[in-house]
Protein backbone atom coordinates (compact mmCIF):
# COMPACT_ATOMS: atom_id res chain seq x y z
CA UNK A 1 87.06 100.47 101.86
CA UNK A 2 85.95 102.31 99.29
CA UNK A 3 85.99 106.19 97.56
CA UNK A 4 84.91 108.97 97.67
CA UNK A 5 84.50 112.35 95.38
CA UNK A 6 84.33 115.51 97.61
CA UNK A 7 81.12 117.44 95.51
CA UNK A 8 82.61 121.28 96.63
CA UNK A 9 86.07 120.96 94.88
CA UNK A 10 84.57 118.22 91.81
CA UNK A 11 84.83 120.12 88.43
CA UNK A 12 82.24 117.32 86.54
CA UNK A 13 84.94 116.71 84.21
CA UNK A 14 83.66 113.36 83.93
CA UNK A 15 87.76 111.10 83.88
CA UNK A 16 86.96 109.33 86.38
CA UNK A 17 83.59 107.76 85.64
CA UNK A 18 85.72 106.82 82.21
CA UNK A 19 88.02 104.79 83.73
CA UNK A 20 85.84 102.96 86.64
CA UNK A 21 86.26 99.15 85.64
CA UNK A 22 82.54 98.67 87.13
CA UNK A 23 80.74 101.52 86.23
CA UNK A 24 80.21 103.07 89.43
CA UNK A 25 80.37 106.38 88.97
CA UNK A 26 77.63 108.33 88.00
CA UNK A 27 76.47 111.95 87.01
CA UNK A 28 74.52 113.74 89.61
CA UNK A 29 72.39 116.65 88.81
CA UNK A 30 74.59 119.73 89.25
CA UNK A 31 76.63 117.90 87.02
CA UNK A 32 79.06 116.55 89.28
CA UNK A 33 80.02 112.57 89.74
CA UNK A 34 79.63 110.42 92.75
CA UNK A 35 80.53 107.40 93.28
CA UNK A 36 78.40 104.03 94.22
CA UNK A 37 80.76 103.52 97.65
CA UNK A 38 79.04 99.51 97.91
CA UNK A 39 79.96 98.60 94.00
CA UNK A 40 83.39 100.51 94.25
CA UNK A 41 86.38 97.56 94.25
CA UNK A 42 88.64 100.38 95.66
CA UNK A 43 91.44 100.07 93.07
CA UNK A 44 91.81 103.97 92.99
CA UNK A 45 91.49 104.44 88.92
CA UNK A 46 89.52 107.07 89.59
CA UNK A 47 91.52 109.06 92.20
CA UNK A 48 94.87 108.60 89.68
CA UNK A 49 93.20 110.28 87.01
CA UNK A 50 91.26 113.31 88.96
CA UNK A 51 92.88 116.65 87.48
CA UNK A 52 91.57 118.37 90.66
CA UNK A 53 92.23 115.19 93.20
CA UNK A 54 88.98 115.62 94.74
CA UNK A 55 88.61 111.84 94.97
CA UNK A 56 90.21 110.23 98.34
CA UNK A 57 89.91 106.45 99.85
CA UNK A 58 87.41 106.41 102.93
């Protein structure tokens, strides 16, 4: 298992690769974050801290 950050509604804010204990989020170039779905430990840090909650387990 693992997340996921759905691009359309993803405001590039930028929390959630802040608080990803192994640095698997990353900047994309519009600006947005995605997230490394094989290095992801699926503790949900990321989705708890979303101000849009555009982040969801897959």
């Amino acid at each position: 298992m693992a997340y996921r950050i759905n691009k359309d509604e993803c405001i590039g804010c930028g929390a959630c690769e802040a608080v990803c204990p192994v640095s698997c989020i990353s900047e994309v170039e519009d600006g947005k974050r995605e997230i490394n779905e094989n290095d992801c430990i699926d503790c949900g840090s990321c989705a708890s801290v979303c101000p849009v909650s555009c982040i969801s387990q897959i």
